[in-house]
Protein backbone atom coordinates (compact mmCIF):
# COMPACT_ATOMS: atom_id res chain seq x y z
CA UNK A 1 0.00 0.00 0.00
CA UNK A 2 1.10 3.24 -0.82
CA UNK A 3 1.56 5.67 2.16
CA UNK A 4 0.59 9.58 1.16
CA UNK A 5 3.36 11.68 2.49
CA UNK A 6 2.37 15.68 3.18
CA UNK A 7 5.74 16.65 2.63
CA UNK A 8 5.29 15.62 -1.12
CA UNK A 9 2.12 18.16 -1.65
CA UNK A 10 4.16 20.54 -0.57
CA UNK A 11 6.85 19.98 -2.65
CA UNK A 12 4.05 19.95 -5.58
CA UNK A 13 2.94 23.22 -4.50
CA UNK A 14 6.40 24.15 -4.21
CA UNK A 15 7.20 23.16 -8.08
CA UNK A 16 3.70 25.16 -9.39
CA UNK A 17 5.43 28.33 -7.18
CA UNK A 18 8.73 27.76 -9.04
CA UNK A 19 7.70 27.60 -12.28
CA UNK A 20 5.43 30.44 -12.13
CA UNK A 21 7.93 32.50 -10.29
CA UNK A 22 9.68 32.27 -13.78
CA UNK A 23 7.37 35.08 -14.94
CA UNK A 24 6.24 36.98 -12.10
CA UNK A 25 10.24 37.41 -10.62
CA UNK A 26 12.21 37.84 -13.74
CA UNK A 27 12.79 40.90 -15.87
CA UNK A 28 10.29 42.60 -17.91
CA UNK A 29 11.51 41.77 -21.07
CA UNK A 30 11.34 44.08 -24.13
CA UNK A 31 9.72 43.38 -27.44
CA UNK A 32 12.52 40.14 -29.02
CA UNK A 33 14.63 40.03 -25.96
CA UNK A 34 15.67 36.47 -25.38
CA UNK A 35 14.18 34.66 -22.18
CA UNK A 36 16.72 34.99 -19.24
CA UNK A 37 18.76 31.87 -17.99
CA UNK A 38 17.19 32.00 -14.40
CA UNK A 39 14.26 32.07 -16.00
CA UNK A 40 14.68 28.30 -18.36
CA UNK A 41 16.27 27.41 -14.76
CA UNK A 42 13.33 28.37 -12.58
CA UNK A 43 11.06 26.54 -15.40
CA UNK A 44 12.64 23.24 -15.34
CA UNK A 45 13.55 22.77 -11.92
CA UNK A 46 9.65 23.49 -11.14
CA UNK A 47 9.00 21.36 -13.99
CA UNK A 48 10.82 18.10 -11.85
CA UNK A 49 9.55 19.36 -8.74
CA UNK A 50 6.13 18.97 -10.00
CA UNK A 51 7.01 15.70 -11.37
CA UNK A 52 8.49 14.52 -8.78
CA UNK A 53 6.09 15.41 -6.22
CA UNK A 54 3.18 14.11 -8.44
CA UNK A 55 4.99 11.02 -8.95
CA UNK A 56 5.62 10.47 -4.84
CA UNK A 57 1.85 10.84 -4.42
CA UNK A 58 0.80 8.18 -7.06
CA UNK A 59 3.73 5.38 -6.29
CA UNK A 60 6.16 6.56 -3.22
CA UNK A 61 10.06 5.96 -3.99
CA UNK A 62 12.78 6.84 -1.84
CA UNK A 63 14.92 7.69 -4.74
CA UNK A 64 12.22 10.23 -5.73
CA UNK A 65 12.54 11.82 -2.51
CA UNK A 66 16.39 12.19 -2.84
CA UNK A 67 16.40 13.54 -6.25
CA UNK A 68 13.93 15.59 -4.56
CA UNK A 69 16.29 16.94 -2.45
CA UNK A 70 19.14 17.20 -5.01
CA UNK A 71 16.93 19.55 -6.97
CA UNK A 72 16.65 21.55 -4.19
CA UNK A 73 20.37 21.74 -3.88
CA UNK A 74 20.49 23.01 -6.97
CA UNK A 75 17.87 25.52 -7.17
CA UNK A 76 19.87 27.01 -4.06
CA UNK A 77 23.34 26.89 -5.71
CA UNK A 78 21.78 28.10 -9.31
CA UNK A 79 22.27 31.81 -8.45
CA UNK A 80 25.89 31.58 -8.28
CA UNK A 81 26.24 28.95 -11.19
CA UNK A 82 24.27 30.60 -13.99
CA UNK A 83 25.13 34.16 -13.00
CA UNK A 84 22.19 35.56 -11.85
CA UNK A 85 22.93 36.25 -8.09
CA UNK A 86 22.84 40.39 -8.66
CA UNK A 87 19.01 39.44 -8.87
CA UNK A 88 17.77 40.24 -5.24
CA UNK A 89 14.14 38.38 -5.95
CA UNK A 90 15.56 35.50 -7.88
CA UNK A 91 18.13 34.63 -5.41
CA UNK A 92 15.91 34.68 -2.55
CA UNK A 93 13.33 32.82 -4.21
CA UNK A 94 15.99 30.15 -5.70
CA UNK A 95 17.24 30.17 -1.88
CA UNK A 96 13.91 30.04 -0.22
CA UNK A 97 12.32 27.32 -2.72
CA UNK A 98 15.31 25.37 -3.06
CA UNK A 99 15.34 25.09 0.80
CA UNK A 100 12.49 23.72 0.91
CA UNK A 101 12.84 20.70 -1.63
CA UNK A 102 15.83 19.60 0.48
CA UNK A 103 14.00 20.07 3.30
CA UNK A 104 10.67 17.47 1.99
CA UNK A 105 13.02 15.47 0.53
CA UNK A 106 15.59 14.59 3.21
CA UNK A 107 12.74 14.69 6.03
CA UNK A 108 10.30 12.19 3.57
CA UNK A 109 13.68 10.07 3.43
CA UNK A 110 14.54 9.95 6.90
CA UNK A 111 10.94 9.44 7.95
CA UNK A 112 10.71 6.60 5.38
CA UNK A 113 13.79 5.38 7.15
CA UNK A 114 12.87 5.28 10.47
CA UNK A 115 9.42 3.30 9.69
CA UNK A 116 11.21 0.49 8.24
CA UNK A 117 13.27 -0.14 11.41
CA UNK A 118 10.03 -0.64 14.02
């Protein structure tokens, strides 16, 4: 039987946040400007988050909550990486968000963890 964790709404709700952050936190962009990096970023790390917390709900996998977790590593290290850390918004919200995917990921893991040993 499947066991619904909370932790994997959230990071759900956390994904839909990301990827619509995309629009609502980056640059106004002028008539043929190109789409900004943190902005492709912001749209596919949602884009797994989503995935992966959809995925969690319908058939629970530890590795899922891991990867989970990695994402969320990234998203917090992204800034830095792809340049766009002079962004005030966009670093706070990769920060923020990111936090929180390693945070439902690692606790999902651990609490998975801790049921199989009693």
């Amino acid at each position: 039987m499947n066991k619904i964790h909370w932790q994997d709404v959230i990071t759900l709700i956390i994904g839909l946040w990301i990827i619509a952050s995309a629009f609502f936190l980056g640059p106004t962009l002028a008539e043929g400007e190109a789409f900004p990096m943190s902005g492709w970023n912001f749209l596919a790390t949602g884009a797994v988050a989503v995935i992966l917390g959809g995925a969690a709900l319908f058939s629970f996998q530890k590795w899922e909550e891991w990867l989970t977790a990695l994402v969320g590593a990234w998203l917090v290290l992204s800034p830095w990486v792809l340049g766009y850390a002079t962004e005030t918004a966009l670093v706070w919200n990769a920060i923020v968000s990111g936090g929180i995917l390693v945070v439902m990921g690692l606790w999902t893991s651990f609490e998975e963890s801790e049921s199989a040993i009693f």
